[in-house]
Protein backbone atom coordinates (compact mmCIF):
# COMPACT_ATOMS: atom_id res chain seq x y z
CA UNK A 1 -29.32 3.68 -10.35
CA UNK A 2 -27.95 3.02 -7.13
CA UNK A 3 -30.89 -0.04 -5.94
CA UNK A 4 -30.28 -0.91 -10.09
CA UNK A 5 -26.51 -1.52 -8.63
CA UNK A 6 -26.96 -2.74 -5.64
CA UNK A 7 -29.27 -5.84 -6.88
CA UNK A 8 -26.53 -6.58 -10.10
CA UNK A 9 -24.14 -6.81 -7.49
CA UNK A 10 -25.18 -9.84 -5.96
CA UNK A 11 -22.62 -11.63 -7.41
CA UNK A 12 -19.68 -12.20 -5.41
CA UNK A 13 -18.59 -15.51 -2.86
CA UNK A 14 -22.04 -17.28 -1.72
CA UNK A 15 -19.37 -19.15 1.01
CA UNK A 16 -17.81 -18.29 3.96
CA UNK A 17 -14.02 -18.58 4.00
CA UNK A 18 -11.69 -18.54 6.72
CA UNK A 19 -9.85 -15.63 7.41
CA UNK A 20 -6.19 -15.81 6.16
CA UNK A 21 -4.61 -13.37 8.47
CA UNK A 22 -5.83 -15.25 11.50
CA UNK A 23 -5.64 -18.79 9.78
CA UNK A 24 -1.61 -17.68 8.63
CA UNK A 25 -0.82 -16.92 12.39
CA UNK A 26 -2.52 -19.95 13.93
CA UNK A 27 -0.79 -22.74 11.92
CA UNK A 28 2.95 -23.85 12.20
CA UNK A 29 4.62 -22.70 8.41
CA UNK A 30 4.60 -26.40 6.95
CA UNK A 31 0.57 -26.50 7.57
CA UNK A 32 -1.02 -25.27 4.72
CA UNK A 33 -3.97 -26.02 4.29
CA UNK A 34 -4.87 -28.31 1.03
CA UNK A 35 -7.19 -25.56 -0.48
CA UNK A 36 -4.39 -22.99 -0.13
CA UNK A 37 -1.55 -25.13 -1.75
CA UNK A 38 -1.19 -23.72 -5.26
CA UNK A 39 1.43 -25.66 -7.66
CA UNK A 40 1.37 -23.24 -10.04
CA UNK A 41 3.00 -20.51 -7.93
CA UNK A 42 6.43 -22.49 -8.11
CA UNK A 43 6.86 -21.70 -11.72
CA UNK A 44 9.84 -21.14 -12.95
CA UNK A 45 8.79 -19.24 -16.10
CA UNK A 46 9.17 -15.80 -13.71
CA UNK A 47 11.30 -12.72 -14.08
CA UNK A 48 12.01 -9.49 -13.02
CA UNK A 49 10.72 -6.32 -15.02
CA UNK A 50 13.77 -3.72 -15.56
CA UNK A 51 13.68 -0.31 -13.78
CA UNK A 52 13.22 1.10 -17.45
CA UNK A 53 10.88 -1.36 -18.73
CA UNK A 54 7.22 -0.97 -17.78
CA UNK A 55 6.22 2.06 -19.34
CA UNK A 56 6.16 5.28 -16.65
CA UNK A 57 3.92 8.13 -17.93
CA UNK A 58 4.66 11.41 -16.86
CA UNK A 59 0.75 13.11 -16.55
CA UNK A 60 2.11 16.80 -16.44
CA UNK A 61 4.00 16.40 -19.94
CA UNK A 62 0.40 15.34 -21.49
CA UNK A 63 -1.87 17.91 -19.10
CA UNK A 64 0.55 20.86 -18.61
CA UNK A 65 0.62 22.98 -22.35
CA UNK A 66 3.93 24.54 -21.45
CA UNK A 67 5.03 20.82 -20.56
CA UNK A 68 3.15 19.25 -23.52
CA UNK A 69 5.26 16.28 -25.19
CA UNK A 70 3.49 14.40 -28.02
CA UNK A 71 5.88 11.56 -27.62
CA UNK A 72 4.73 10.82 -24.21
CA UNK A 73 0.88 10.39 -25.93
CA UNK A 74 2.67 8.02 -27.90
CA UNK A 75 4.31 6.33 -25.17
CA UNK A 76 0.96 6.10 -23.41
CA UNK A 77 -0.47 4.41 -26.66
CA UNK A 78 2.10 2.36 -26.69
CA UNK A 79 1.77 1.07 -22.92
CA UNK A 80 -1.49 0.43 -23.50
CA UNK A 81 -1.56 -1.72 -26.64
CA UNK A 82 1.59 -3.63 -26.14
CA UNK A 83 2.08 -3.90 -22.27
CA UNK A 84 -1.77 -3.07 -20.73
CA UNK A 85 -0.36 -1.72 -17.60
CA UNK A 86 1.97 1.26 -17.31
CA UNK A 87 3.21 3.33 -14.22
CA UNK A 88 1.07 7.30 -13.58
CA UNK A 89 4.08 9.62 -11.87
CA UNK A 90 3.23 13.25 -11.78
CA UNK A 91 -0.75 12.43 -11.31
CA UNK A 92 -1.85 15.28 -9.21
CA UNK A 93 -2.57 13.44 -6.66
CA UNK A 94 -0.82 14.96 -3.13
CA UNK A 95 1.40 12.64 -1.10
CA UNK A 96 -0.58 13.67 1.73
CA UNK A 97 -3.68 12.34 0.70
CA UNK A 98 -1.95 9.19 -0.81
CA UNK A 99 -0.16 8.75 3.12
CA UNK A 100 -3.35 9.33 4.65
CA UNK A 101 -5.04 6.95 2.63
CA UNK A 102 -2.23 4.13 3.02
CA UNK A 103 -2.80 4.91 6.32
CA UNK A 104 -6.35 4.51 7.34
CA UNK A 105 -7.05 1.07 5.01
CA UNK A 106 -3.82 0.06 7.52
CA UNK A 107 -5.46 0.94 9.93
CA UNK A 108 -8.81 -1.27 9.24
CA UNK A 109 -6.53 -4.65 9.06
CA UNK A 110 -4.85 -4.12 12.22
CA UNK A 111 -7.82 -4.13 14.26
CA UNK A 112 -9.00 -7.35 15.81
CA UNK A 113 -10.96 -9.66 13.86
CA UNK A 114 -14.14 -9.34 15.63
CA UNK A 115 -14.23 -5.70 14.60
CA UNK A 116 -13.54 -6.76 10.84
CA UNK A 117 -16.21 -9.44 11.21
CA UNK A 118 -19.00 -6.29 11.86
CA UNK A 119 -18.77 -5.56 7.92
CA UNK A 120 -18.25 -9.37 6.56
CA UNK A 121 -19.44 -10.09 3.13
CA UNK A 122 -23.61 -11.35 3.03
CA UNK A 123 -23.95 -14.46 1.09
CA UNK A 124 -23.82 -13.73 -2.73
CA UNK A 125 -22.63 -10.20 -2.51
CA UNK A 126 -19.30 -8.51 -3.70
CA UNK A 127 -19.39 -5.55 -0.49
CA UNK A 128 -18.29 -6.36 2.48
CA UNK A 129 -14.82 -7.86 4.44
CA UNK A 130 -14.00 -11.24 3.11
CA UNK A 131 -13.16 -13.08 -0.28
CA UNK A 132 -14.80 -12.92 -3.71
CA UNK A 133 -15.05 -15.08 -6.87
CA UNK A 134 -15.40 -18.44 -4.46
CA UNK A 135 -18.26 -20.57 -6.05
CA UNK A 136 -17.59 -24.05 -4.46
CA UNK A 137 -16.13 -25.73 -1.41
CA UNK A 138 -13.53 -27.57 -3.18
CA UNK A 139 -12.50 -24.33 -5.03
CA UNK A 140 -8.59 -23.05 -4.59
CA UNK A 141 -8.71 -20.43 -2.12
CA UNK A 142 -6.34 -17.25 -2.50
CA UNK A 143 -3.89 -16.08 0.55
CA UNK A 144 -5.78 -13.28 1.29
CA UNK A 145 -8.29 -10.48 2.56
CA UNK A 146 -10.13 -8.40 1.05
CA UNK A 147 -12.38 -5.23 1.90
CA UNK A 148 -14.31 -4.61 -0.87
CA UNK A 149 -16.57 -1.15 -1.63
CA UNK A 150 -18.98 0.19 -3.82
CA UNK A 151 -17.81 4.22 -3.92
CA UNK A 152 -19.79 5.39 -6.34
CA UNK A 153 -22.77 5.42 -6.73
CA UNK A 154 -22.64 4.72 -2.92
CA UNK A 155 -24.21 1.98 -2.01
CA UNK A 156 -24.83 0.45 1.53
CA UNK A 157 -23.05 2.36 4.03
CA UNK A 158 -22.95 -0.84 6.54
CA UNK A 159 -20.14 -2.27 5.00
CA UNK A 160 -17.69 0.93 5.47
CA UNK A 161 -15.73 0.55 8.50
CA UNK A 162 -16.33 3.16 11.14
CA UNK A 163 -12.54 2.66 12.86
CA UNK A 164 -10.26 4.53 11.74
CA UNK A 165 -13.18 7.28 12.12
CA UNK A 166 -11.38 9.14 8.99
CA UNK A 167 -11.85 5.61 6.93
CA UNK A 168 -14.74 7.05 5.12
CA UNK A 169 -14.32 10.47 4.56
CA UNK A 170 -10.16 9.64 3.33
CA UNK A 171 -11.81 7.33 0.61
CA UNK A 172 -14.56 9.08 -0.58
CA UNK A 173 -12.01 12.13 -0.85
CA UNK A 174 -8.76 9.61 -2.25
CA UNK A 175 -11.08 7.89 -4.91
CA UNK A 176 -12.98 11.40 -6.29
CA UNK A 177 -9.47 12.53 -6.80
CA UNK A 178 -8.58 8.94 -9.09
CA UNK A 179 -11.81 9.59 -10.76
CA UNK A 180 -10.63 12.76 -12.31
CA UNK A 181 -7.35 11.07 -13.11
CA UNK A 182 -8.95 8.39 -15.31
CA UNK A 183 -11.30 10.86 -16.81
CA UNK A 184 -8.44 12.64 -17.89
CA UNK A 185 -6.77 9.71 -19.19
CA UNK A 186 -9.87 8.57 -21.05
CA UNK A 187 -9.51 12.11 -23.18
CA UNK A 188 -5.67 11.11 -23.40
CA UNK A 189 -6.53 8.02 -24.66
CA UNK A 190 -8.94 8.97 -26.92
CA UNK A 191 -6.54 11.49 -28.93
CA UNK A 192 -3.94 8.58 -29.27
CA UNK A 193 -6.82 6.22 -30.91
CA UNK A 194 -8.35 8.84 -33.42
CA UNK A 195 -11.56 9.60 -31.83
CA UNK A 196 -13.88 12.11 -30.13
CA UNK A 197 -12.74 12.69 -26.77
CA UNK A 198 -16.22 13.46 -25.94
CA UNK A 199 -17.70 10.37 -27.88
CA UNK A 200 -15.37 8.16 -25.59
CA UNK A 201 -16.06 10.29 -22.32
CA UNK A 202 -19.91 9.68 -22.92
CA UNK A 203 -19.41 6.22 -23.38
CA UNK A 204 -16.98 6.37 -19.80
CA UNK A 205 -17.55 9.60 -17.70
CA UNK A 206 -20.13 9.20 -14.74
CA UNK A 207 -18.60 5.99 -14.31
CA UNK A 208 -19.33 3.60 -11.48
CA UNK A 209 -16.45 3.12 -9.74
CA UNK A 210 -15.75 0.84 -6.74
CA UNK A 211 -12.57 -0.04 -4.61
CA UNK A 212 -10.97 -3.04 -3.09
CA UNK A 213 -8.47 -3.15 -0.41
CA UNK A 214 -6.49 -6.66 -0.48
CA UNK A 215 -4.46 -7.73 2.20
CA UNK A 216 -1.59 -10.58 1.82
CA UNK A 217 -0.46 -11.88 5.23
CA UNK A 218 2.90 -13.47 4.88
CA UNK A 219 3.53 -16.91 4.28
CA UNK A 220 6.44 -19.06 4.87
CA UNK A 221 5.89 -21.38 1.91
CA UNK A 222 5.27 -18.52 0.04
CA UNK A 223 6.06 -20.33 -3.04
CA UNK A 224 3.34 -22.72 -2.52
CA UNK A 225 0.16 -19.63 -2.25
CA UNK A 226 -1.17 -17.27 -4.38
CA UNK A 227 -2.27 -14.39 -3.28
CA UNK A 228 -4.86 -13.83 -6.07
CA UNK A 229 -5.04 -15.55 -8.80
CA UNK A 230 -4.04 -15.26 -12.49
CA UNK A 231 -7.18 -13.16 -14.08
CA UNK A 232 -7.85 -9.98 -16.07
CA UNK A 233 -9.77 -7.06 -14.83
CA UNK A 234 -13.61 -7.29 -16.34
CA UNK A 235 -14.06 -3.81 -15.71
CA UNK A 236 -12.89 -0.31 -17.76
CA UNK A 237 -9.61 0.80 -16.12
CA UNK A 238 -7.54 0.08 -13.01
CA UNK A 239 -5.62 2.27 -10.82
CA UNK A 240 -3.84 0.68 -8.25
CA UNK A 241 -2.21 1.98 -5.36
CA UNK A 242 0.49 0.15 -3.40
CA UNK A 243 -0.02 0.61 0.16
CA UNK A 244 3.60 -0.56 1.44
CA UNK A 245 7.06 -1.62 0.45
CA UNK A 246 6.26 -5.12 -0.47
CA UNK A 247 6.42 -6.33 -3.89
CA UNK A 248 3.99 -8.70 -5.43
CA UNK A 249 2.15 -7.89 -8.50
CA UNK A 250 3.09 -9.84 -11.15
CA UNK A 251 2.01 -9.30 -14.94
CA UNK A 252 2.05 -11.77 -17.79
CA UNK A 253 4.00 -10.99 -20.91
CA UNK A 254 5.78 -13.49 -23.64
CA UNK A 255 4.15 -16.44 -21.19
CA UNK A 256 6.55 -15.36 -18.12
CA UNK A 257 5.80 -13.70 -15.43
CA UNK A 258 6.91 -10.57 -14.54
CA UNK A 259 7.60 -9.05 -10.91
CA UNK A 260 6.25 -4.91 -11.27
CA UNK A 261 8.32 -2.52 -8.97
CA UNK A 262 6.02 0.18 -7.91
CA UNK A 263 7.70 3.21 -8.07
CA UNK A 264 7.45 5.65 -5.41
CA UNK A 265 4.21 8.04 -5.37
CA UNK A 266 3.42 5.94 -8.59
CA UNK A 267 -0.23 4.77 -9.50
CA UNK A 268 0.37 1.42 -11.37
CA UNK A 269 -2.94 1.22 -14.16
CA UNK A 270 -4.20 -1.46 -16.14
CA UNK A 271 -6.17 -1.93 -19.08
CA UNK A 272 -9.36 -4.03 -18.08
CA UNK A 273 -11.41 -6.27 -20.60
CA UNK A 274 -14.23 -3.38 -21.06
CA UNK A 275 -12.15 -0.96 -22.77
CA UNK A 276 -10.33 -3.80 -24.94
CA UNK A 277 -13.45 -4.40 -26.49
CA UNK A 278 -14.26 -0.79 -26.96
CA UNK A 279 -11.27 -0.66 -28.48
CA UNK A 280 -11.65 -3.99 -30.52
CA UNK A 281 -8.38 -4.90 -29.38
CA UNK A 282 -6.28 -2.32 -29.87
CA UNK A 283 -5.80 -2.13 -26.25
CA UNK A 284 -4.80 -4.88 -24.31
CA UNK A 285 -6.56 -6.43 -20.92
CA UNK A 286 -3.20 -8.02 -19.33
CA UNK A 287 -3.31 -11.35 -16.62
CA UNK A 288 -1.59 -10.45 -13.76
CA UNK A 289 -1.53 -11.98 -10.33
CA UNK A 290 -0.63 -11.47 -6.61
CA UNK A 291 2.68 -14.28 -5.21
CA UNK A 292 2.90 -13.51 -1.36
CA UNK A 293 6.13 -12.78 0.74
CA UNK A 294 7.55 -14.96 2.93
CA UNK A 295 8.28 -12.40 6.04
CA UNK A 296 5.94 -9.38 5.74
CA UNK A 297 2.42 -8.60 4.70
CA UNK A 298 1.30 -6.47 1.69
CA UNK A 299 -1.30 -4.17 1.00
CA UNK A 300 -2.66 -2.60 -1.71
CA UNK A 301 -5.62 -0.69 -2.66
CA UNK A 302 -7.30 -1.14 -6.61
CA UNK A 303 -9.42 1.47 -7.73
CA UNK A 304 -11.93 -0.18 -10.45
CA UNK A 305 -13.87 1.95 -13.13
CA UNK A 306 -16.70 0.86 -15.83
CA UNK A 307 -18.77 2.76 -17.82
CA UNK A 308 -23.07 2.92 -16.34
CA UNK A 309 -25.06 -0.23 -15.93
CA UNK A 310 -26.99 0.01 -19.09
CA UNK A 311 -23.76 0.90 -21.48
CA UNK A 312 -23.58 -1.47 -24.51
CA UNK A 313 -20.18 -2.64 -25.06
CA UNK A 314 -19.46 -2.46 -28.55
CA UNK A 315 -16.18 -1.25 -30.05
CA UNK A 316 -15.77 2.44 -31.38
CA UNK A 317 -16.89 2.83 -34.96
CA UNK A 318 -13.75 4.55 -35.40
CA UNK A 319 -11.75 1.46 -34.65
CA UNK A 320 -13.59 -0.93 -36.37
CA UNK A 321 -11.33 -2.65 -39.31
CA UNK A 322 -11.50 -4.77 -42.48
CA UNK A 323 -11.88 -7.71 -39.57
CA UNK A 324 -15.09 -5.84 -38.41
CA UNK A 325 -16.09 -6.61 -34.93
CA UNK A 326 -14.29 -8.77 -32.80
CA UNK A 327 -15.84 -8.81 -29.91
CA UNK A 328 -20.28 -9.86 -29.18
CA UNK A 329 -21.85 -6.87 -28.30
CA UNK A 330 -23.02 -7.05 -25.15
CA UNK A 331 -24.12 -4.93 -22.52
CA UNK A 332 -21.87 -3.41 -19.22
CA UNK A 333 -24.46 -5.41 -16.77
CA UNK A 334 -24.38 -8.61 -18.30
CA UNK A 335 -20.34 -8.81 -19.31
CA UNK A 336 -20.00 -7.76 -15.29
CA UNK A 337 -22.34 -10.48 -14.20
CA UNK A 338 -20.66 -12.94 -16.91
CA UNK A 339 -17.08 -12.05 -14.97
CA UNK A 340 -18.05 -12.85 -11.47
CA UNK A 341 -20.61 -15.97 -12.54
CA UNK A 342 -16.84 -17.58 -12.93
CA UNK A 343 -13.65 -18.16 -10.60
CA UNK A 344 -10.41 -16.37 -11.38
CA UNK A 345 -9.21 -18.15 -14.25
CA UNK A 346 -7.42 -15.60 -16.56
CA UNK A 347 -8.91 -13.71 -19.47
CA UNK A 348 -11.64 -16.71 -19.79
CA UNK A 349 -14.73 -14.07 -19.52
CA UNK A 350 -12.86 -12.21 -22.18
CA UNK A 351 -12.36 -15.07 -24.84
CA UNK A 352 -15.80 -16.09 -24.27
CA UNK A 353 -16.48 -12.57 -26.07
CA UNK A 354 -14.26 -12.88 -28.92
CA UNK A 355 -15.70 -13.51 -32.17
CA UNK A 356 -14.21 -15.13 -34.77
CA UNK A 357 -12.17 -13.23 -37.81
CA UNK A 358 -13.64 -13.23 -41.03
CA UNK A 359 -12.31 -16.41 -43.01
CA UNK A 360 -11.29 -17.85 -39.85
């Protein structure tokens, strides 16, 4: 499986980009370059998401029988088919290893760049230090860097940083952990949908799973950069860790966007377009996007899940209406090398799957 992986996932930038945390401390703040300027970050259709708003779900009250509350499953449900992201608080996960983890991916960006530039992205490949989804020279370029890994299965080890000397043994140990979370909320899941925990966990477990580390230097004109731009994940499920105190995930909902505030110790999760065909829609794949700060850098660390190279992506039987189908049945290789054939450009991949209603 692993050399099956390792050749699908020649997909990623075939050019070289500059590096924005050099490039963003080498030019005054009123020289932005013309691939960096963005119009559509100054719009005004942008809000703030109440304390109370995005959906937190406690993961004791659903895993803990003495703690058991059926209307959290239904809040979870509810998260996922309305809002396709929700906050994870009580996820098991120690705030040791979450510190540690914050720690050493800090650690990576702060070294020089010639020491970055030993695991730099090789032409057409996702792995590596650098940018992804860049297909052309005149293509929009996001305000960021990324370090981008395949954990599992592993794949080639050259591209895992070797300072901080914990890097690699903190991430294999940080991303098993999120690998039993989203198992367990796969079973979750499948109990608010009405179907066989197991038939879903078949269809998901023994996932491949990869991470990527994205780093948002500051920007004076930070109205005037994205720091990734508006998409949908094409994978399974998303767990996403946020590595500091600065905000800048924004979600889509009612056309506005929405600023997310991270809760502390919280993972923030996403739907991804996989499992919204599995589902045939019932759960949503959300576009979100990264705005940048205008004094301080963020970090953040997304943990990406989707079901084995050879999975056919067809919705559950279960799930499947009077409207049949909605989605082309296609398989987990080709919908993956679909998503990265294309730039950023919101759920495009995704409606490029949809098929239409019957009588439509």
């Amino acid at each position: 499986m692993a050399s099956e992986l390792s050749s699908h996932l020649e997909l990623g930038s075939s050019l070289t980009v500059p590096n924005v945390q050099e490039l963003a401390s080498a030019i005054a703040p009123s020289e932005i370059p013309e691939r960096y300027f963005r119009p559509e970050a100054e719009t005004r259709l942008v809000d703030s998401i109440d304390d109370d708003e995005l959906p937190v779900i406690d993961l004791m009250k659903l895993v803990d029988p003495e703690l058991f509350d059926k209307e959290e499953l239904s809040r979870l449900g509810l998260a996922c088919r309305e809002w396709g992201f929700f906050q994870l608080i009580n996820h098991g996960v120690t705030k040791e290893m979450i510190e540690k983890t914050k720690n050493d991916i800090m650690g990576f960006f702060k070294l020089p760049l010639k020491e970055k530039d030993a695991f730099k992205q090789l032409p057409g490949q996702i792995e590596g230090y650098g940018q992804m989804f860049v297909h052309s020279e005149e293509q929009k370029l996001d305000w960021a860097d990324m370090l981008t890994l395949v954990t599992k299965p592993h794949q080639d080890m050259r591209f895992w940083p070797i300072n901080p000397s914990s890097f690699r043994d903190t991430i294999d140990k940080y991303t098993l952990k999120i690998e039993n979370v989203v198992d367990c909320l796969y079973r979750l899941m499948a109990k608010d949908l009405g179907i066989d925990p197991q038939v879903m966990l078949k269809n998901l477990s023994m996932q491949m799973q990869s991470i990527r580390i994205n780093y948002y230097p500051p920007c004076k004109q930070a109205n005037k950069v994205l720091g990734l731009s508006p998409h949908s994940d094409g994978i399974a499920l998303t767990v996403l860790l946020q590595a500091n105190d600065v905000k800048g995930l924004q979600i889509k909902k009612n056309d506005k966007w929405l600023l997310v505030k991270p809760k502390p110790g919280a993972f923030i999760v996403n739907i991804g377009d996989m499992l919204e065909i599995m589902t045939n829609g019932k759960y949503k794949s959300v576009e979100h996007r990264a705005i940048i700060n205008m004094e301080e850098a963020r970090l953040s660390i997304a943990t990406f899940h989707l079901p084995n190279i050879d999975v056919i992506l067809r919705p559950f039987l279960e799930l499947i209406n009077g409207d049949g189908e909605l989605y082309k049945t296609i398989s987990v290789k080709e919908y993956t090398k679909e998503y990265f054939s294309r730039k950023l450009n919101g759920k495009s991949a995704l409606e490029s799957m949809k098929l239409k209603k019957k009588g439509g």
